[in-house]
Protein backbone atom coordinates (compact mmCIF):
# COMPACT_ATOMS: atom_id res chain seq x y z
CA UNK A 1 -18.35 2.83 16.77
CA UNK A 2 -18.31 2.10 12.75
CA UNK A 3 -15.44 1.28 10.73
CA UNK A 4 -14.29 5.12 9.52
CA UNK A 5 -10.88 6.56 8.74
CA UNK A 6 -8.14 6.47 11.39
CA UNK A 7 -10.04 3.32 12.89
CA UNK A 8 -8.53 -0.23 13.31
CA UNK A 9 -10.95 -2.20 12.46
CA UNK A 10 -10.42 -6.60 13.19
CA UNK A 11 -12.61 -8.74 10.67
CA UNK A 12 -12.78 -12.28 9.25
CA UNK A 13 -13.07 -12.83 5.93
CA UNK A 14 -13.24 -15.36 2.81
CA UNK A 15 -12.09 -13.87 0.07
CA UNK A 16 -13.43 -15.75 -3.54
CA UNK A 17 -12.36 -15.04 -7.22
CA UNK A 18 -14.21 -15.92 -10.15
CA UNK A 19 -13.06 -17.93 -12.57
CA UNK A 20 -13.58 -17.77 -15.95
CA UNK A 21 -17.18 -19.97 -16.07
CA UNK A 22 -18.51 -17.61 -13.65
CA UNK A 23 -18.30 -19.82 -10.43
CA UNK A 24 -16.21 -18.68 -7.93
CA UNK A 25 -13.44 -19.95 -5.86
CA UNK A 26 -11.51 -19.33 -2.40
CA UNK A 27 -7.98 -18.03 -2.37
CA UNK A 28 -8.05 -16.61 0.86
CA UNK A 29 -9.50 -16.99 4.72
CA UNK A 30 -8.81 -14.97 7.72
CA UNK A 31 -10.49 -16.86 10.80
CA UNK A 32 -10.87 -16.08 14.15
CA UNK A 33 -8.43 -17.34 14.92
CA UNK A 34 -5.95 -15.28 12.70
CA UNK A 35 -8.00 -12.49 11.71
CA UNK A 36 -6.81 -9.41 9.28
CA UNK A 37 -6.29 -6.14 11.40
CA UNK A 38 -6.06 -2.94 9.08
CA UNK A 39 -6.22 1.05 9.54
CA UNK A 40 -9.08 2.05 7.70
CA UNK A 41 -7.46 4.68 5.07
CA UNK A 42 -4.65 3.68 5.28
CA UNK A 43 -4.62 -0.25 4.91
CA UNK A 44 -2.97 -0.25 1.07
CA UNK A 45 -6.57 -2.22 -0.24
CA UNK A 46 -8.16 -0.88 -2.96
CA UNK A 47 -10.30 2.00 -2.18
CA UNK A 48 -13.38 0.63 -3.27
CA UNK A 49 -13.05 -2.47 -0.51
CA UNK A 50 -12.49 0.54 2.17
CA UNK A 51 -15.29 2.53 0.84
CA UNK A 52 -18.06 -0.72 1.31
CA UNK A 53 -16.47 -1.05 4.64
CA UNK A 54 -17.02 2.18 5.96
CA UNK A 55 -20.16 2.38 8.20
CA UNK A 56 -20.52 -1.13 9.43
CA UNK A 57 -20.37 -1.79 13.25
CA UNK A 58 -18.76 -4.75 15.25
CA UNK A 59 -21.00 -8.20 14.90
CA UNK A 60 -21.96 -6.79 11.12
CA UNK A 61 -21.72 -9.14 8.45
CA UNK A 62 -19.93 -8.01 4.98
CA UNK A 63 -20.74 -9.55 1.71
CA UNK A 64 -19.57 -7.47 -1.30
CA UNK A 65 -18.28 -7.92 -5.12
CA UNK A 66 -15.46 -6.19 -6.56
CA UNK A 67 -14.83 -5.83 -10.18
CA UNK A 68 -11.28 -6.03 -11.68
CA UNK A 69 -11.39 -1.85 -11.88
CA UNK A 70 -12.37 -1.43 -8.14
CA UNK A 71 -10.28 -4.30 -7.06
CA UNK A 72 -6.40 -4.14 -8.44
CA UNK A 73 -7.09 -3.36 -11.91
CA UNK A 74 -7.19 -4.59 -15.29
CA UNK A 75 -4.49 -7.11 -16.28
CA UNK A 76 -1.86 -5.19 -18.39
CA UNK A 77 0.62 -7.01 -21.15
CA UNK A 78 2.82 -3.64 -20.58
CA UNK A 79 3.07 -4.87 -16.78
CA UNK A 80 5.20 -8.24 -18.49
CA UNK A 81 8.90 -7.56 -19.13
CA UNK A 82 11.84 -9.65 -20.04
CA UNK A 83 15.08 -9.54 -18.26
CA UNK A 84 18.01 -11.29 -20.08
CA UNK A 85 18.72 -14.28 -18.02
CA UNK A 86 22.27 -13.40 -16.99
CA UNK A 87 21.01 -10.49 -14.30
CA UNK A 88 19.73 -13.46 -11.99
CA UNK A 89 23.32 -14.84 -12.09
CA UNK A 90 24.79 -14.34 -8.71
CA UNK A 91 29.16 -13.80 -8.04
CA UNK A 92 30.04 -17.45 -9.28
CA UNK A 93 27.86 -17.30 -11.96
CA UNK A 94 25.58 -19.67 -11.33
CA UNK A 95 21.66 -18.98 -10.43
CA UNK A 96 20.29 -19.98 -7.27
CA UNK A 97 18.55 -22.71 -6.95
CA UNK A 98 14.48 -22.44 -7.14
CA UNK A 99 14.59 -18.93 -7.95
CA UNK A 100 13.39 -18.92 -11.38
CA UNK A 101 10.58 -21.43 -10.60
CA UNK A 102 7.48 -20.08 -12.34
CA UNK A 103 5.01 -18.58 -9.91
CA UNK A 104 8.20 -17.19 -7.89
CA UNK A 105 8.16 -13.53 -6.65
CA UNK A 106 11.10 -11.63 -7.07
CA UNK A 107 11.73 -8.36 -5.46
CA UNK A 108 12.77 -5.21 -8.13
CA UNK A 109 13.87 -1.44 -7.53
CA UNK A 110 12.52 0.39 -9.85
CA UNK A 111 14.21 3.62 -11.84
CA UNK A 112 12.83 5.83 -9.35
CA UNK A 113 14.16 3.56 -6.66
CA UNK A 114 11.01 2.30 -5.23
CA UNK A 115 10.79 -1.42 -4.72
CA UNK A 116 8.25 -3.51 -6.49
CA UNK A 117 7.49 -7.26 -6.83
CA UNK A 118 7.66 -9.06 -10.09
CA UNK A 119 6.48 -12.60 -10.22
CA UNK A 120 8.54 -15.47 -12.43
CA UNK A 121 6.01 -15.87 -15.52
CA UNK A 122 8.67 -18.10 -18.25
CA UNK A 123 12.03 -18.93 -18.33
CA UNK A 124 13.83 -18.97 -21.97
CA UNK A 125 17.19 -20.05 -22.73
CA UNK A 126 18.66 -16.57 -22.42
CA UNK A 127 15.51 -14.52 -20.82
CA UNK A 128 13.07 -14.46 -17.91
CA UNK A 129 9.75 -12.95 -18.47
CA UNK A 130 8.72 -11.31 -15.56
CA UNK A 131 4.87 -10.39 -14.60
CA UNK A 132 4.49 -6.87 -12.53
CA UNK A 133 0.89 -7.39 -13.15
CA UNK A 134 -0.66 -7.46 -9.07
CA UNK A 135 -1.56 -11.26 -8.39
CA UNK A 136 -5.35 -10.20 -8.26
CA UNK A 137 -5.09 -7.98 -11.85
CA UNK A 138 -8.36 -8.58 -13.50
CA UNK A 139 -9.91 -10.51 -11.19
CA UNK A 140 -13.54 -9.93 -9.70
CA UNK A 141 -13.60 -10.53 -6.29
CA UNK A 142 -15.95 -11.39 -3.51
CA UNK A 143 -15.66 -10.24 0.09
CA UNK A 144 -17.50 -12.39 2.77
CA UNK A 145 -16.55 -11.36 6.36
CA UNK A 146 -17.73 -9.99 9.98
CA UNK A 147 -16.35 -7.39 11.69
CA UNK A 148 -14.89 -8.21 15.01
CA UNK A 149 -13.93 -5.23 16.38
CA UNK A 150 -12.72 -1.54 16.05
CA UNK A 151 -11.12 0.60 17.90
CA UNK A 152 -9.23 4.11 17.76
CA UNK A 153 -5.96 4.51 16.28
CA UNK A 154 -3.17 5.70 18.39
CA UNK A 155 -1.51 8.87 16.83
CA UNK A 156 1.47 6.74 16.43
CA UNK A 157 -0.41 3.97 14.70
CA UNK A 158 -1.55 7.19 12.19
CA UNK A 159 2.07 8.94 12.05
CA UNK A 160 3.18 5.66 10.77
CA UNK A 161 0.22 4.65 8.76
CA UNK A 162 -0.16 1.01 10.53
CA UNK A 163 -1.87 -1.13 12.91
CA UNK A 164 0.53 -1.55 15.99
CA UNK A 165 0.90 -4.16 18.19
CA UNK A 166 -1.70 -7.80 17.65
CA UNK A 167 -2.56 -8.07 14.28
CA UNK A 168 -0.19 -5.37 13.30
CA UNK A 169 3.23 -4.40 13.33
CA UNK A 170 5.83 -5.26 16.16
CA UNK A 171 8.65 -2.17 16.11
């Protein structure tokens, strides 16, 4: 069996970025002993990482570069707004405490009512600058992994367009 849409596929991975002098450094591990279970085509990673997936078998080893365009795209100034700092005041009028702390996420509706995830980027005297920009914007990445194991989706795992059950969603 290969890793192919409607497939949950189990790997391990390191993910690396690289920094600015070229070298490149971990942000992320999956181990065996918490590995990342996805449905291939559905998983909500950039295309590009599901497209140098596809093919490979259980025991194959993955090793693959993704530039800021494949990955999560460029890094945008348009994705920075400010918000005037009163809208984080809750009903006594205070601001709870640690939630402006730079780095923060903060979770948005949008005008169209979808939610999105801004991350705390300054805090002014009467604003808060807000970053919409995905953590990895910009970023090249590298992929080092194995594949553990795949399997066929159920149809309910596809209807709902997620891994059920270890690994995956418990509803």
């Amino acid at each position: 069996m290969q890793v192919s849409d409607k497939k949950v596929v189990t790997i391990t991975y390191e993910l690396y970025i690289q920094s600015e002098d070229d070298d490149y450094e971990i942000v992320e591990v999956a181990g065996e002993d918490q590995p990342m279970v996805y449905l291939a085509g559905h998983s909500g990673l950039p295309q590009d990482f599901e497209v140098k997936m596809a093919g490979l078998k259980v025991g194959d080893d993955f090793d693959f570069e993704l530039g800021p365009q494949e990955g999560f795209g460029e890094f945008s100034d348009e994705d920075i707004a400010d918000f005037p700092l009163e809208m984080f005041k809750i009903e006594d009028g205070g601001i709870p405490e640690d939630l402006l702390e730079i780095g923060n996420f903060i979770p948005f509706t949008n005008d169209d009512g979808s939610k999105i995830t801004g991350r705390v980027h300054e805090v002014e005297a009467e604003t808060v600058r807000i970053d919409f920009n995905h953590p990895l914007a910009g970023k090249t990445l590298k992929f080092e992994g194995k594949v553990l194991e795949i399997r066929e989706a159920t149809q309910e795992e596809i209807d709902h367009g997620h891994v059920h059950g270890e690994g995956g969603v418990e509803h």
